[in-house]
C-alpha atoms as a PDB file:
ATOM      1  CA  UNK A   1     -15.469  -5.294 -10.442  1.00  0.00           C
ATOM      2  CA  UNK A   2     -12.083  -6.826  -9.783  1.00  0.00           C
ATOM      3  CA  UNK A   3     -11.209  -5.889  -6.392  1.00  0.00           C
ATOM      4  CA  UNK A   4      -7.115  -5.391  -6.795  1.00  0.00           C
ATOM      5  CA  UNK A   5      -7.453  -3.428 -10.249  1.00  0.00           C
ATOM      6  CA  UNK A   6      -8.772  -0.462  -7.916  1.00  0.00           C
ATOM      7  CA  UNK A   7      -6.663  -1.339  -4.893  1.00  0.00           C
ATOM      8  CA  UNK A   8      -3.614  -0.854  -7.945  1.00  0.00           C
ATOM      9  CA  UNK A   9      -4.861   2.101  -9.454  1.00  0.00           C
ATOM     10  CA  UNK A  10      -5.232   3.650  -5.815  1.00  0.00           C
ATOM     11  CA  UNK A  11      -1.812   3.004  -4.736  1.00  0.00           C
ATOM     12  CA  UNK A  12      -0.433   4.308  -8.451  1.00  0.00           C
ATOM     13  CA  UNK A  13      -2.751   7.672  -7.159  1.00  0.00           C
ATOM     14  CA  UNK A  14      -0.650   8.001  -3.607  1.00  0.00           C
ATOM     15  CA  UNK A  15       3.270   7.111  -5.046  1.00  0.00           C
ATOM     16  CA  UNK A  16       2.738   9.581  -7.817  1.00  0.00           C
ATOM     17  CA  UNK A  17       2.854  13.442  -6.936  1.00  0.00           C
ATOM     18  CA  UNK A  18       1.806  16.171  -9.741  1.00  0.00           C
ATOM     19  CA  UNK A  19       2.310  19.216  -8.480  1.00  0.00           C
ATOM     20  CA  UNK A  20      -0.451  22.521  -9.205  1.00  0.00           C
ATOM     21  CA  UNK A  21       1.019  25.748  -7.800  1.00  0.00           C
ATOM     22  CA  UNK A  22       0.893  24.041  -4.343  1.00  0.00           C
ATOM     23  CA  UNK A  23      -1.560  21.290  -4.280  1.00  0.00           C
ATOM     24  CA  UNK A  24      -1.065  17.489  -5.418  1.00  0.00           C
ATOM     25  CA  UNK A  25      -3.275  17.346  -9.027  1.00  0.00           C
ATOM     26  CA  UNK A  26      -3.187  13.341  -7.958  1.00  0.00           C
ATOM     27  CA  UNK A  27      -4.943  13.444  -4.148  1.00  0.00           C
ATOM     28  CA  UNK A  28      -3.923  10.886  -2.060  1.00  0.00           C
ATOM     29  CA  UNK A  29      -6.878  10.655  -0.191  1.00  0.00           C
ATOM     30  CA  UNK A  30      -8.452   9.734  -3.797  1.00  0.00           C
ATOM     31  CA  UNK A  31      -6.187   7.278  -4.042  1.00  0.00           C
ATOM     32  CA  UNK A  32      -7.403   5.687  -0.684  1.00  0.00           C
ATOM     33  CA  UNK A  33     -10.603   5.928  -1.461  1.00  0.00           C
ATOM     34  CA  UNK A  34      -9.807   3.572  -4.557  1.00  0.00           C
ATOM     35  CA  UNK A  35      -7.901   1.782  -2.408  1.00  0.00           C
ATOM     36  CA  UNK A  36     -10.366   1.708  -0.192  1.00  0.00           C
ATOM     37  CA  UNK A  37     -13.468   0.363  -2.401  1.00  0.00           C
ATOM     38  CA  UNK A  38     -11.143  -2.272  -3.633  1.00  0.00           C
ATOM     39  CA  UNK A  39     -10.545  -4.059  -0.709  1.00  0.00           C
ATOM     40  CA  UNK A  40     -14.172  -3.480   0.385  1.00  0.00           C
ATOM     41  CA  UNK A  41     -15.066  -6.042  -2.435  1.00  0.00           C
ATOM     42  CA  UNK A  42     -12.542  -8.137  -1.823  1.00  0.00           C
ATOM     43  CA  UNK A  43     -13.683 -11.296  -0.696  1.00  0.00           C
ATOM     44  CA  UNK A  44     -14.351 -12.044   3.071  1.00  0.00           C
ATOM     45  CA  UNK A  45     -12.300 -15.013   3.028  1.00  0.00           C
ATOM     46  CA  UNK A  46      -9.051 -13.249   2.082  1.00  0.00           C
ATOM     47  CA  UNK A  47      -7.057 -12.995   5.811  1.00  0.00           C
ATOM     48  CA  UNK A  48      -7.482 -10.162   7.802  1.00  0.00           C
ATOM     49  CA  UNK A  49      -9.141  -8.134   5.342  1.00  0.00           C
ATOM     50  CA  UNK A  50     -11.432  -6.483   7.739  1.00  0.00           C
ATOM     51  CA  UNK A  51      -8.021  -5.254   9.046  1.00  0.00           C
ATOM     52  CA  UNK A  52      -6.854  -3.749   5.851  1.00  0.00           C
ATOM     53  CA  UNK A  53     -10.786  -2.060   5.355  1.00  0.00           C
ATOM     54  CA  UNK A  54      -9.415  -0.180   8.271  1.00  0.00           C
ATOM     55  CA  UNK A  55      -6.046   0.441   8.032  1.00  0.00           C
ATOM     56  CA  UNK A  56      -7.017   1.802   4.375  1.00  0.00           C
ATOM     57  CA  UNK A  57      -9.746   3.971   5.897  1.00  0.00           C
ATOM     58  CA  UNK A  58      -7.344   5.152   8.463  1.00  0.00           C
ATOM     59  CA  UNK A  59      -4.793   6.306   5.249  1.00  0.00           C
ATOM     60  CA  UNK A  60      -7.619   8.086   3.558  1.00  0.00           C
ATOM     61  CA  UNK A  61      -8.774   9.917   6.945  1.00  0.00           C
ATOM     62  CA  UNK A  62      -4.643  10.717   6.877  1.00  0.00           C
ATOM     63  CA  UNK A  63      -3.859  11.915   3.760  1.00  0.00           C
ATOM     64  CA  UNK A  64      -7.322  14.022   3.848  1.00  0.00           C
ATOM     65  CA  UNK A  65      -5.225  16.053   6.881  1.00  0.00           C
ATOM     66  CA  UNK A  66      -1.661  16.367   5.179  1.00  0.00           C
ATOM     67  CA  UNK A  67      -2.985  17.129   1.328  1.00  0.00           C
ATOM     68  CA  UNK A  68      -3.408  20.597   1.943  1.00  0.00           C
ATOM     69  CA  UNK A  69      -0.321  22.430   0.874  1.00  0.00           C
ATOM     70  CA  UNK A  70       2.709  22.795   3.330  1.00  0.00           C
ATOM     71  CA  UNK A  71       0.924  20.940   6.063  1.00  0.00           C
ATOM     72  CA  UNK A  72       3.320  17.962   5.378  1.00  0.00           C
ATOM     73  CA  UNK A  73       5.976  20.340   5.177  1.00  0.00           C
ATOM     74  CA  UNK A  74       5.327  21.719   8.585  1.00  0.00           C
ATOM     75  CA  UNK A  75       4.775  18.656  10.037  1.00  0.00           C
ATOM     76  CA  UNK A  76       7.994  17.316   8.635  1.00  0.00           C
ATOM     77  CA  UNK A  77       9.784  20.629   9.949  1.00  0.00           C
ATOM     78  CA  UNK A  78       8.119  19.983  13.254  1.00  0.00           C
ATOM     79  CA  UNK A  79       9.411  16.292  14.094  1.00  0.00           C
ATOM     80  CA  UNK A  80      10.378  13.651  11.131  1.00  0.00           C
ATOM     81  CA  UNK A  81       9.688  11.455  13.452  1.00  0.00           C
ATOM     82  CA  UNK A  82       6.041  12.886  13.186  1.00  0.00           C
ATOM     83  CA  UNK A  83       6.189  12.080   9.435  1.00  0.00           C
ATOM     84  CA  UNK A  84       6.993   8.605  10.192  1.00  0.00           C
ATOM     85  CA  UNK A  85       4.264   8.162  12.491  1.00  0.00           C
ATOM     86  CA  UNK A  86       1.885   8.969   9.802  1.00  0.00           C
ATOM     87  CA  UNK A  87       2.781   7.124   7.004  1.00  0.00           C
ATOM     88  CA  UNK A  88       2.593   3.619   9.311  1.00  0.00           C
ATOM     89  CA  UNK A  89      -1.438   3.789   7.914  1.00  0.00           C
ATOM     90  CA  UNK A  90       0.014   3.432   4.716  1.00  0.00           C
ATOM     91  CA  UNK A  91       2.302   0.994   5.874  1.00  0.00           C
ATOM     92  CA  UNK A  92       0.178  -1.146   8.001  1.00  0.00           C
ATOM     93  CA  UNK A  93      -1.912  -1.600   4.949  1.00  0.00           C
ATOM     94  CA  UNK A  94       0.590  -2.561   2.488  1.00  0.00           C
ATOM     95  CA  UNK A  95       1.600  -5.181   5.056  1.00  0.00           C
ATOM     96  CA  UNK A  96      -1.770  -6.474   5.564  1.00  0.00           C
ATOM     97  CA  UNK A  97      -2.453  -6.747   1.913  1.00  0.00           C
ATOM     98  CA  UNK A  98       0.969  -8.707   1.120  1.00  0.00           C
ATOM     99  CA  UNK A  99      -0.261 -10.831   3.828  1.00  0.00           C
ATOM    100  CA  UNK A 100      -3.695 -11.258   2.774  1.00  0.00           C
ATOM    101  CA  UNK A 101      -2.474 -11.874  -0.637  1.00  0.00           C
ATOM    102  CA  UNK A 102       0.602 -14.435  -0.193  1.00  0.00           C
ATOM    103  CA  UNK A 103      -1.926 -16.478   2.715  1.00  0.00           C
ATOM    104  CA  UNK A 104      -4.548 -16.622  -0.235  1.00  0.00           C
ATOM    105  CA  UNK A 105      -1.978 -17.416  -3.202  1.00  0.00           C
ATOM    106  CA  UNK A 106       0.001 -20.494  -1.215  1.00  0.00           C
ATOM    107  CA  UNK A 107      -3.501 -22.264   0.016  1.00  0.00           C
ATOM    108  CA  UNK A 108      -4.128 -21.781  -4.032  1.00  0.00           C
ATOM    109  CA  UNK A 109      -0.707 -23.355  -4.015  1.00  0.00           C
ATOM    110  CA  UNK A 110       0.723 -21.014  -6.146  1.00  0.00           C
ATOM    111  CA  UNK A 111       3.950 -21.056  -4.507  1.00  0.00           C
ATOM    112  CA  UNK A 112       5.839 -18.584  -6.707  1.00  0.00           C
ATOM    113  CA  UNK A 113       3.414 -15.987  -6.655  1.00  0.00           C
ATOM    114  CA  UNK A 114       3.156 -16.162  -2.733  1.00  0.00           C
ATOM    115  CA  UNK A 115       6.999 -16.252  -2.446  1.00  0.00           C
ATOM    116  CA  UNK A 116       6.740 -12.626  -4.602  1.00  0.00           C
ATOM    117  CA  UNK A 117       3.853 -11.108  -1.852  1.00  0.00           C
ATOM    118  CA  UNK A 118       6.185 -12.615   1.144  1.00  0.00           C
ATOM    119  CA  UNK A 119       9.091 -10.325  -0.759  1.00  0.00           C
ATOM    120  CA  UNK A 120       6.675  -7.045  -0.838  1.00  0.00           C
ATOM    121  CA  UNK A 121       5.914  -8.189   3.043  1.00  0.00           C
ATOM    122  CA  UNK A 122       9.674  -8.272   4.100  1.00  0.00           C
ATOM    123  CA  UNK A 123      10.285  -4.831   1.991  1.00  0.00           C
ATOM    124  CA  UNK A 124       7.344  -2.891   3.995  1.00  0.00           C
ATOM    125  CA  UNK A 125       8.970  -4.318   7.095  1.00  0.00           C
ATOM    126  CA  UNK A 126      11.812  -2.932   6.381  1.00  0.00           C
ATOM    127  CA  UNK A 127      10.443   0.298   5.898  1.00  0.00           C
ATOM    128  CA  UNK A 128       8.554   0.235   8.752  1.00  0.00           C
ATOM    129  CA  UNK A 129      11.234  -0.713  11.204  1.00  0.00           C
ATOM    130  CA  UNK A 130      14.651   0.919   9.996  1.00  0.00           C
ATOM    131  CA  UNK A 131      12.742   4.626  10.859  1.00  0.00           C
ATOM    132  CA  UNK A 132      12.806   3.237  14.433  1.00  0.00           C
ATOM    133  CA  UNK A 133      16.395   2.618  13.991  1.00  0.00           C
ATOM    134  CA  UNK A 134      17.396   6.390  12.314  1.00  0.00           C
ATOM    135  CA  UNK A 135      15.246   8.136  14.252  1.00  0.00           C
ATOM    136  CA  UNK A 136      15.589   5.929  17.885  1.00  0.00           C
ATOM    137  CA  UNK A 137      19.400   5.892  17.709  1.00  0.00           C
ATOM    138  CA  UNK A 138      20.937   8.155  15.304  1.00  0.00           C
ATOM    139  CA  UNK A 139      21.384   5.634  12.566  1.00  0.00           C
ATOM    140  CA  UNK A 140      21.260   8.378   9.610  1.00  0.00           C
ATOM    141  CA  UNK A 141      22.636   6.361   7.200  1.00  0.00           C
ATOM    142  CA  UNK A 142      19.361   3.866   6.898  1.00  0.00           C
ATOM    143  CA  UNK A 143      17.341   6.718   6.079  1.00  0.00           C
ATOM    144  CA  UNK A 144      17.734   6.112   2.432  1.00  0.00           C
ATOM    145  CA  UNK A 145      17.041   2.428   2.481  1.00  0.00           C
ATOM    146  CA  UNK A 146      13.878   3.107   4.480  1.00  0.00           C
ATOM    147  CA  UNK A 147      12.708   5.412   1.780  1.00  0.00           C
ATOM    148  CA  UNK A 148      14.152   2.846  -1.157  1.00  0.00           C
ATOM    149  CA  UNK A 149      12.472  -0.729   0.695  1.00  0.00           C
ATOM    150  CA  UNK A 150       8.913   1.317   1.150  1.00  0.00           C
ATOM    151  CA  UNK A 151       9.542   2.428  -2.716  1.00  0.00           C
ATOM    152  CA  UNK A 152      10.498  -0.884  -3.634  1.00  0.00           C
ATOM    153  CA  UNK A 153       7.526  -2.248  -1.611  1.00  0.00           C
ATOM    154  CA  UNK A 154       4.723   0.037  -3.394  1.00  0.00           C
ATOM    155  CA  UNK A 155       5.455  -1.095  -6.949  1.00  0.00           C
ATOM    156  CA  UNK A 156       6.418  -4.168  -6.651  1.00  0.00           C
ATOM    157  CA  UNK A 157       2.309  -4.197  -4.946  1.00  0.00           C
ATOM    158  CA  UNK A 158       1.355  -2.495  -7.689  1.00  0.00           C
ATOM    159  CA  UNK A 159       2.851  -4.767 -10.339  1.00  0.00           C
ATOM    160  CA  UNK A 160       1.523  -7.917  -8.212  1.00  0.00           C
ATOM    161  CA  UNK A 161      -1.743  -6.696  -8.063  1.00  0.00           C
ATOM    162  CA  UNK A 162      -2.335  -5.910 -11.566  1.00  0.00           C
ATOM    163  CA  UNK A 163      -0.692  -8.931 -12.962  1.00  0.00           C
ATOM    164  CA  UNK A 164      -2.406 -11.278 -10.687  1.00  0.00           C
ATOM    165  CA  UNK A 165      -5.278  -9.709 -10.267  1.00  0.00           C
ATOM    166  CA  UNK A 166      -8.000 -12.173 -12.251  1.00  0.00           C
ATOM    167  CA  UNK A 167      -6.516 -15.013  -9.849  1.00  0.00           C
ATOM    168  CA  UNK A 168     -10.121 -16.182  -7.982  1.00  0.00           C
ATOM    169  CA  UNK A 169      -7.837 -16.492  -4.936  1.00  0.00           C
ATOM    170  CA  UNK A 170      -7.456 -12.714  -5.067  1.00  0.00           C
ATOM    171  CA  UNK A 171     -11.167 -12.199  -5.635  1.00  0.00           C
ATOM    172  CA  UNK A 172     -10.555 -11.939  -9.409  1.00  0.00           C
ATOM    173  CA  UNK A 173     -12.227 -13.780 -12.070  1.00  0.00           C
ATOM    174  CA  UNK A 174     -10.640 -15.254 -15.320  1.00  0.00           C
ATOM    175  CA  UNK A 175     -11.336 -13.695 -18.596  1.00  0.00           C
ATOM    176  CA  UNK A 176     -14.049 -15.887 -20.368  1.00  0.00           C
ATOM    177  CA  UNK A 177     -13.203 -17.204 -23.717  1.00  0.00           C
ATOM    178  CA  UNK A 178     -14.157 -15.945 -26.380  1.00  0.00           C
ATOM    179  CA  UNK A 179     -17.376 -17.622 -27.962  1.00  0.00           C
ATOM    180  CA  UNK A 180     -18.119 -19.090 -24.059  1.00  0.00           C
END
């Protein structure tokens, strides 16, 4: 298996929503639990992946709680804030993962491609942080770039992860030739 084509396919699972009289046809907790088995065989070596095993189990234990319909609804209706708070799984993970990923692609030295994980890194800190600013001090006007950088931050991953997935820094492995 190549670790990051499951890690991918999970997070495609959680950003897309497909809606069955109620009930999300596309489960994020299934898409943690891809998540989840993809950075499971991800190699030991890649930094602070023991971290991301458990931020990634900590989304899947999260999303298991708010898939039910209206529970996110009522949550968000409680305290926004609350919503916040429980997406920073999701967040934590996508930080550790750009992390892990742009660590292991510069001591590759592949320079470019760990400039484009520091760029998903900076765009889940954003999303992380500017919450603390609309809901801390009244700054209403960042909502929508909080929601836009952790957009931006999720498919850029995805795109990373797919196209560099075969890289043996990320745990992949090169397609054999043909005939080899």
């Amino acid at each position: 298996m190549i670790p990051l084509h499951p890690v991918a396919l999970g997070l495609v699972v959680v950003a897309l929503v497909v809606d069955g009289g109620g009930w999300d046809l596309l489960p994020d907790p299934l898409g943690w639990g891809l998540v989840l088995a993809g950075t499971l065989a991800l190699p030991r070596d890649v930094h602070r992946r023991d971290a991301m095993v458990v931020a990634a189990a900590t989304a899947l234990v999260v999303a298991a709680v708010v898939w039910p319909p209206g529970v996110a609804e009522r949550v968000a209706d409680t305290d926004e804030s609350l919503s916040w708070a429980l997406s920073l799984p999701q967040l934590a993970y996508l930080l550790l993962l750009s992390d892990g990923l742009r660590r292991a692609a510069r001591t590759a030295q592949e320079g470019s491609r760990a400039a484009w994980f520091a760029t998903a890194e900076a765009l889940v800190l954003a999303a992380a942080v500017l919450p603390v600013l609309v809901f801390g001090v009244g700054a209403e006007g960042l909502a929508g770039a909080a929601v836009l950088c952790a957009t931006l931050a999720l498919v850029l991953l995805v795109v990373l992860t797919l196209a560099w997935a075969r890289a043996p820094w990320a745990g992949g492995r090169p397609r054999a030739l043909p005939g080899t």
